[in-house]
N, C-alpha and C. Protein backbone atom coordinates (compact mmCIF):
# COMPACT_ATOMS: atom_id res chain seq x y z
N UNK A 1 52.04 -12.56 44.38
CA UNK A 1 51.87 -12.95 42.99
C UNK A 1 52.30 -14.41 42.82
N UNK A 2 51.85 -15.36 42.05
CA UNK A 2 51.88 -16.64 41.28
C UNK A 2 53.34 -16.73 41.26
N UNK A 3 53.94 -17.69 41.66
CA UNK A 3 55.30 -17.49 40.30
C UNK A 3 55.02 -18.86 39.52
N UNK A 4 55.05 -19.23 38.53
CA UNK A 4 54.72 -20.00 37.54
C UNK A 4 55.94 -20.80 37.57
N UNK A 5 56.25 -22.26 37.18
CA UNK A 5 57.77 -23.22 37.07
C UNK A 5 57.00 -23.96 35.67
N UNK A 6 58.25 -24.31 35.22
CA UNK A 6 57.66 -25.44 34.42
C UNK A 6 57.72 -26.88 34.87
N UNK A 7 56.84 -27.65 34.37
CA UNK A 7 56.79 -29.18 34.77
C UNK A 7 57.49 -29.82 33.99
N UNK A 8 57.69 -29.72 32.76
CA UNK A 8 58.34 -30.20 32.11
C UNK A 8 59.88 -29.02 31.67
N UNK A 9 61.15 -30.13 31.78
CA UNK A 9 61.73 -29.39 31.68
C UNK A 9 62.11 -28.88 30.29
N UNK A 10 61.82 -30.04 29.07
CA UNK A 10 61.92 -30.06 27.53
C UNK A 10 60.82 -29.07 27.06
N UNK A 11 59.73 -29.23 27.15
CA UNK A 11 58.62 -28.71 26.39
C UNK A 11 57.95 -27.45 28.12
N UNK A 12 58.09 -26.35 27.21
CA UNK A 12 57.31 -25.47 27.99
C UNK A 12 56.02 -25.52 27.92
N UNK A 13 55.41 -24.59 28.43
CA UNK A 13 53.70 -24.18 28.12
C UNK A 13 53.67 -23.32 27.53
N UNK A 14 54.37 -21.96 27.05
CA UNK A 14 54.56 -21.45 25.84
C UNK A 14 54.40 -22.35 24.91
N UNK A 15 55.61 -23.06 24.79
CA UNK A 15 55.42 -24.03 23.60
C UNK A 15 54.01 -24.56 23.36
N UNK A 16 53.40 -25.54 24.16
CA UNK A 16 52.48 -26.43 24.42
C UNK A 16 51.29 -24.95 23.65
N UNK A 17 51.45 -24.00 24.09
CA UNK A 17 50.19 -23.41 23.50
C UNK A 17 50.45 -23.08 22.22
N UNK A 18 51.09 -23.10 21.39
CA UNK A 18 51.40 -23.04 20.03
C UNK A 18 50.89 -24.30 19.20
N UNK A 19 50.96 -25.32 19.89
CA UNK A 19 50.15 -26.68 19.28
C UNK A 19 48.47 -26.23 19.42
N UNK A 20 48.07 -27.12 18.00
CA UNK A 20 46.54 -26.88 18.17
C UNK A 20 45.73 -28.01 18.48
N UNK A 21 46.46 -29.00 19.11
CA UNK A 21 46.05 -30.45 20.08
C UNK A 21 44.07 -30.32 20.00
N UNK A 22 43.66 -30.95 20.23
CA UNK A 22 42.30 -30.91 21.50
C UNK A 22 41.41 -32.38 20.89
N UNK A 23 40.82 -32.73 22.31
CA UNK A 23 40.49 -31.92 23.32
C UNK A 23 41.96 -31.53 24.24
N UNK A 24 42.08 -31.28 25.46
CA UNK A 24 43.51 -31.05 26.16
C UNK A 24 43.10 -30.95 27.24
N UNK A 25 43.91 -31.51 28.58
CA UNK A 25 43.48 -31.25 29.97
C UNK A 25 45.15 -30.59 30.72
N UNK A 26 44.73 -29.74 31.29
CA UNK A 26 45.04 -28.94 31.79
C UNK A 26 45.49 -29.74 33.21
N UNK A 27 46.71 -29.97 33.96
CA UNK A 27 47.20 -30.57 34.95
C UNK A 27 48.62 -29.34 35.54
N UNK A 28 47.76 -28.47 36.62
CA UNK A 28 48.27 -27.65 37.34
C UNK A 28 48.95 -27.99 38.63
N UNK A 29 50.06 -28.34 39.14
CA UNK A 29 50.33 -28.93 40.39
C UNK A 29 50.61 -27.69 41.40
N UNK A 30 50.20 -27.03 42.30
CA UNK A 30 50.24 -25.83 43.15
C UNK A 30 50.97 -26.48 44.60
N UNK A 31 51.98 -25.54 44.78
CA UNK A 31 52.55 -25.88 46.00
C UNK A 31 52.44 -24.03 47.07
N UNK A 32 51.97 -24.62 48.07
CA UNK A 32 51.80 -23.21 49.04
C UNK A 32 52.22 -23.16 50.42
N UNK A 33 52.42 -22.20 51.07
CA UNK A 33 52.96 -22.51 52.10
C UNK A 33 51.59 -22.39 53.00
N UNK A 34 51.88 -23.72 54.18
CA UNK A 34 50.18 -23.85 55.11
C UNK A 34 49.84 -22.75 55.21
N UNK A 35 50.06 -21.82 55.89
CA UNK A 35 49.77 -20.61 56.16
C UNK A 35 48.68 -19.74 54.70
N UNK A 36 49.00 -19.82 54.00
CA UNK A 36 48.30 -19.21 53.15
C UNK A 36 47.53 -19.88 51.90
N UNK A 37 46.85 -21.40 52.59
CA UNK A 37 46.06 -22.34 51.99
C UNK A 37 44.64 -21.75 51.32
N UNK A 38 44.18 -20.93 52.84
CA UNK A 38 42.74 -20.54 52.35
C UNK A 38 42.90 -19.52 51.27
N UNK A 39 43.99 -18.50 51.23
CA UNK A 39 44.51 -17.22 50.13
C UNK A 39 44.59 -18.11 48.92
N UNK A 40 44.97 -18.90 48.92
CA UNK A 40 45.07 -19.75 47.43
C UNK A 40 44.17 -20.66 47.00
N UNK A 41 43.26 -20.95 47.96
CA UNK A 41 42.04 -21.68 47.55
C UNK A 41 40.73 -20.33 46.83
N UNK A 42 40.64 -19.28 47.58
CA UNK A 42 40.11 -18.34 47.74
C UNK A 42 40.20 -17.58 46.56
N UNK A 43 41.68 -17.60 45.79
CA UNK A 43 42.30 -17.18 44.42
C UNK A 43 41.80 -17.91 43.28
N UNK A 44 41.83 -19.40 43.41
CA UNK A 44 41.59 -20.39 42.73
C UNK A 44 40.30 -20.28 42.43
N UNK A 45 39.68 -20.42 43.36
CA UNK A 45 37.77 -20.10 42.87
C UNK A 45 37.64 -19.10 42.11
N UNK A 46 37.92 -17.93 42.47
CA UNK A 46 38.04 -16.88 41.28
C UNK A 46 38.24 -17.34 40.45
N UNK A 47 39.46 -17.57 39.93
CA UNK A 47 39.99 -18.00 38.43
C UNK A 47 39.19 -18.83 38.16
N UNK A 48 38.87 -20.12 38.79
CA UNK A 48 37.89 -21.29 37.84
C UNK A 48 36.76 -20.69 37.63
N UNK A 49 36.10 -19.50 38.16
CA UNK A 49 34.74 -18.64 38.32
C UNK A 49 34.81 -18.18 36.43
N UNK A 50 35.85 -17.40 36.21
CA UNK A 50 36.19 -16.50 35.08
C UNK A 50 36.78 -18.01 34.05
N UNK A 51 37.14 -18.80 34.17
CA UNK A 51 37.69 -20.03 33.20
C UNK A 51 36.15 -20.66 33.04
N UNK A 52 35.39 -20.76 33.89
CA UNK A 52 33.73 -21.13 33.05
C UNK A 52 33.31 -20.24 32.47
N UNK A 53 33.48 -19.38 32.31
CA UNK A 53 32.74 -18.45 31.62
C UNK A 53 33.59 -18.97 29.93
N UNK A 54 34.52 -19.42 29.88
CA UNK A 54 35.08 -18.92 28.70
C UNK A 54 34.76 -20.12 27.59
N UNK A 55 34.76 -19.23 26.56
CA UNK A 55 34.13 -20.67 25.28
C UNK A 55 35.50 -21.77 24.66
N UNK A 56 34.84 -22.84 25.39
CA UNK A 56 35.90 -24.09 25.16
C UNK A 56 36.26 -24.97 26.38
N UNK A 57 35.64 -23.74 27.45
CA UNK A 57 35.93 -24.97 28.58
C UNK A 57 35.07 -26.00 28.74
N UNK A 58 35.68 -27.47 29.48
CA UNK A 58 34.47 -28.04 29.65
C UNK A 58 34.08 -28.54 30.72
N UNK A 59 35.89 -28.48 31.98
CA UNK A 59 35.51 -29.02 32.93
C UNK A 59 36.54 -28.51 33.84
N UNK A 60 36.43 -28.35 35.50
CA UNK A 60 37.51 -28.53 36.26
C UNK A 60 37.45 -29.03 37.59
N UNK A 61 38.16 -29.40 37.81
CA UNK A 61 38.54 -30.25 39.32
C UNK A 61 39.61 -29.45 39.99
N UNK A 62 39.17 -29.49 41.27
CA UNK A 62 40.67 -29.27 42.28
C UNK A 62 40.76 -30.66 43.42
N UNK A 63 42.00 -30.88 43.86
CA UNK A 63 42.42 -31.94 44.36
C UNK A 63 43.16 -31.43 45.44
N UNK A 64 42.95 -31.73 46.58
CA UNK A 64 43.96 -31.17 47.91
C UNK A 64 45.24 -32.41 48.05
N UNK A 65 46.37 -32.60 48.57
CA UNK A 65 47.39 -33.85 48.92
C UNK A 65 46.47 -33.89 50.16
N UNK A 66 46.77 -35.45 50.72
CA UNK A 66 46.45 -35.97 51.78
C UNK A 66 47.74 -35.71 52.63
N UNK A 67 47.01 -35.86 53.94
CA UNK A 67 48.41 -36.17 55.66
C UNK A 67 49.05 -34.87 55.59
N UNK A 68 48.13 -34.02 55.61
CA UNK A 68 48.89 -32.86 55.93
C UNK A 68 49.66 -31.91 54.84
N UNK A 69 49.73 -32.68 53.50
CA UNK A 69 50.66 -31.74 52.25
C UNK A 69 49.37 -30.44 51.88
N UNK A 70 50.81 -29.73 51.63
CA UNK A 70 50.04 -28.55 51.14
C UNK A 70 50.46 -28.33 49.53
N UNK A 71 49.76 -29.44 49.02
CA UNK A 71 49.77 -29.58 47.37
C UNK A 71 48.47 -29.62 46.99
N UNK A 72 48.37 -29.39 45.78
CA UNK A 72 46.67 -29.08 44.92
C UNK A 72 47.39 -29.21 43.84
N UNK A 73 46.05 -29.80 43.17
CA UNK A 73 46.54 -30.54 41.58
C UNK A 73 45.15 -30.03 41.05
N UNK A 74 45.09 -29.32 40.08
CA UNK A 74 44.28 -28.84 39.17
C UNK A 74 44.01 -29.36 38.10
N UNK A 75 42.96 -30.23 37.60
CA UNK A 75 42.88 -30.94 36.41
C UNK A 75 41.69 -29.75 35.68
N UNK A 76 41.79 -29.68 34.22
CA UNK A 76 40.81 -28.57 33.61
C UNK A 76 41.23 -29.34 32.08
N UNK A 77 39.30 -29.42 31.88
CA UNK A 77 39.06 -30.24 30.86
C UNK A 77 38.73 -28.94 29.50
N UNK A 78 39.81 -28.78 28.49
CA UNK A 78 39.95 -27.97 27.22
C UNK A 78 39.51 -28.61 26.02
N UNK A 79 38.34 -27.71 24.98
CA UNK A 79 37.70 -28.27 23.84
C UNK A 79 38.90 -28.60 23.17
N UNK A 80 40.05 -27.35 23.45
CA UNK A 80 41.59 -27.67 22.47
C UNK A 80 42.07 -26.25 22.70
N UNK A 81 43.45 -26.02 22.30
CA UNK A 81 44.64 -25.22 22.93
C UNK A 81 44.19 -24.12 22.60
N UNK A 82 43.40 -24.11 21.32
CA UNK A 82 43.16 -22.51 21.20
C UNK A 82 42.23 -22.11 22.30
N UNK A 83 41.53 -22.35 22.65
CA UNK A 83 40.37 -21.84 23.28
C UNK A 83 40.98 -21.67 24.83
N UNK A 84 42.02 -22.57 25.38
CA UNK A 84 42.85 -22.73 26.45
C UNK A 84 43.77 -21.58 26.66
N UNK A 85 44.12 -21.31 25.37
CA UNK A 85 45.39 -20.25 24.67
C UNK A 85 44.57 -18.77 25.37
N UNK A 86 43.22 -18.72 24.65
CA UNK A 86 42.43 -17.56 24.60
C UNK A 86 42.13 -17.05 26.43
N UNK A 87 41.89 -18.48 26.71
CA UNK A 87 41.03 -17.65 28.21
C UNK A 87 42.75 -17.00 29.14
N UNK A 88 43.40 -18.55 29.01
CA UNK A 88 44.50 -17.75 29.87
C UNK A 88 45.58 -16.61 29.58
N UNK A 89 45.23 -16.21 28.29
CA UNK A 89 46.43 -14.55 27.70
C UNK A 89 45.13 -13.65 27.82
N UNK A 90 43.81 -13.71 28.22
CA UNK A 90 43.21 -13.09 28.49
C UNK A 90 43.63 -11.81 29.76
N UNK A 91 43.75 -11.04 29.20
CA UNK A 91 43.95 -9.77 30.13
C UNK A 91 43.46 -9.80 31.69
N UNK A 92 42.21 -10.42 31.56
CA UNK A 92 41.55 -10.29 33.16
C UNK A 92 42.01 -11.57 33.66
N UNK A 93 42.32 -12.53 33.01
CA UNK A 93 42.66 -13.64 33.91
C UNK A 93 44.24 -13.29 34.37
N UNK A 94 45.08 -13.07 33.32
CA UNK A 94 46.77 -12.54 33.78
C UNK A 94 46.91 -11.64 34.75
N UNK A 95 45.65 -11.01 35.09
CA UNK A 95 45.33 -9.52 36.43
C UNK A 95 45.45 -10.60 37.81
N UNK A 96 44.52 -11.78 37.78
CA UNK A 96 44.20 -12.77 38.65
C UNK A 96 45.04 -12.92 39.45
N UNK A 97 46.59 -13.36 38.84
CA UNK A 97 47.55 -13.77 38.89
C UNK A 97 47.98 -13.26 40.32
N UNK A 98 47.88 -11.90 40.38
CA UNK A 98 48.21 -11.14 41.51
C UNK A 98 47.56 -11.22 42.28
N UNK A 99 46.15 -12.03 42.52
CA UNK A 99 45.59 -12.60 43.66
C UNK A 99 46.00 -13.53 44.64
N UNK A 100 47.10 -14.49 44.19
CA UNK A 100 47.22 -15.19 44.85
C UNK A 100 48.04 -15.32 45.38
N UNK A 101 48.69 -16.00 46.79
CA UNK A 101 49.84 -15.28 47.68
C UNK A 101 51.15 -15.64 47.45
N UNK A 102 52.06 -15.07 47.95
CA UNK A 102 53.16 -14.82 47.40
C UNK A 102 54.31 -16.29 47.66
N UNK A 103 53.53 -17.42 48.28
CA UNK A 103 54.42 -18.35 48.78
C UNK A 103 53.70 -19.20 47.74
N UNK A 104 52.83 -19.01 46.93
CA UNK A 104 52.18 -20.28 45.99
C UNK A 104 53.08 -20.37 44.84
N UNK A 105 53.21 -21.49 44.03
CA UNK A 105 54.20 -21.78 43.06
C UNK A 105 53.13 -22.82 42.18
N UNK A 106 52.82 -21.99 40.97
CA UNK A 106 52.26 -23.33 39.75
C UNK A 106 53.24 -24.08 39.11
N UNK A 107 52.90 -25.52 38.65
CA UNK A 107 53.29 -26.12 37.32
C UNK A 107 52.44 -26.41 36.26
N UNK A 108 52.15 -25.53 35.68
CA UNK A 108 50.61 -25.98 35.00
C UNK A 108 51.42 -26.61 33.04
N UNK A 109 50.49 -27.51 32.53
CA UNK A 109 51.22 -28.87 31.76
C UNK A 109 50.09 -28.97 30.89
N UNK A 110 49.99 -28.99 29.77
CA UNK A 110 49.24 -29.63 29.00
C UNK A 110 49.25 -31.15 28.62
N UNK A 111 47.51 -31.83 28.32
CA UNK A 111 48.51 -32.99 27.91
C UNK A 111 47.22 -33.49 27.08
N UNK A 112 47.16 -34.29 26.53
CA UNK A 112 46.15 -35.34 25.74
C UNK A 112 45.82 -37.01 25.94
N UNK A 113 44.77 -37.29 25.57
CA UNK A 113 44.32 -38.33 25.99
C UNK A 113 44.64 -39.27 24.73
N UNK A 114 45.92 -40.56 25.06
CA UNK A 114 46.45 -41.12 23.99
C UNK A 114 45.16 -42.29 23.55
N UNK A 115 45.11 -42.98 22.42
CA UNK A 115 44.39 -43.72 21.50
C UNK A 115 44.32 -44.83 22.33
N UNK A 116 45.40 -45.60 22.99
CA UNK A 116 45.92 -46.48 23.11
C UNK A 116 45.15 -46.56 24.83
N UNK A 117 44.36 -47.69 24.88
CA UNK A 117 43.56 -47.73 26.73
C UNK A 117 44.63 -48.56 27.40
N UNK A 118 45.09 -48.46 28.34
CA UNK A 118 45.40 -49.07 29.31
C UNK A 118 44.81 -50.34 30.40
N UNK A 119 44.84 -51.43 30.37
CA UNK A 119 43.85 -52.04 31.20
C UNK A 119 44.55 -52.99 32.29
N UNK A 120 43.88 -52.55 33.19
CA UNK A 120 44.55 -53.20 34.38
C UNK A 120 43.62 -54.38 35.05
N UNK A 121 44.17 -55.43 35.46
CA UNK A 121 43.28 -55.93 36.22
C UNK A 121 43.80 -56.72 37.77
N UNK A 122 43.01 -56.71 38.55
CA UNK A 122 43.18 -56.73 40.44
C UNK A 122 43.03 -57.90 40.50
């Protein structure tokens, strides 16, 4: 089974889903042990399989670490929290949970895209 951490140590994801933010992206950081990479990749497709289906999503990415880490960063693009709220207290997705192996650990984080651009230049 999943065990879930928080990323933030102030603001939970309980919390975070009580706000009605959106749009909202979804930034999951997964840590696993090598051994059971393909079990958690294998889990993961599932879940993003059943998270398209659901009304409000709009997008998702998975990201492997480079040189050998066995980290994955999940970015998932949300119309807004309710709809985010809905797919993941969804009964069949919380079943999921137990798909995936027992050495994987989420931080999954809500967050928003501020007003304010950033610009860099090289």
């Amino acid at each position: 089974m999943l065990k879930i951490e928080e990323l933030d140590a102030v603001v939970s994801l309980a919390d975070q889903m009580n706000s009605e933010d959106g749009p909202i992206v979804l930034i999951n950081l997964f840590t696993v042990d090598p051994a059971d990479e393909d079990a958690l990749l294998k889990a993961w497709a599932h879940d993003a399989d059943f998270m398209k289906a659901q009304p409000g999503y709009i997008s998702t990415q998975l990201h492997a670490g480079i040189a050998g880490s066995s980290s994955y960063l999940n970015y998932a693009v949300w119309q807004d929290v309710a709809s985010f709220r809905a797919a993941f207290t969804n009964p069949e997705f919380q079943s999921r949970i137990n798909d995936y192996p027992a050495s994987a650990v989420t931080r999954p984080h809500l967050f928003k895209k501020l007003a304010v651009e950033n610009h860099c230049t090289a």
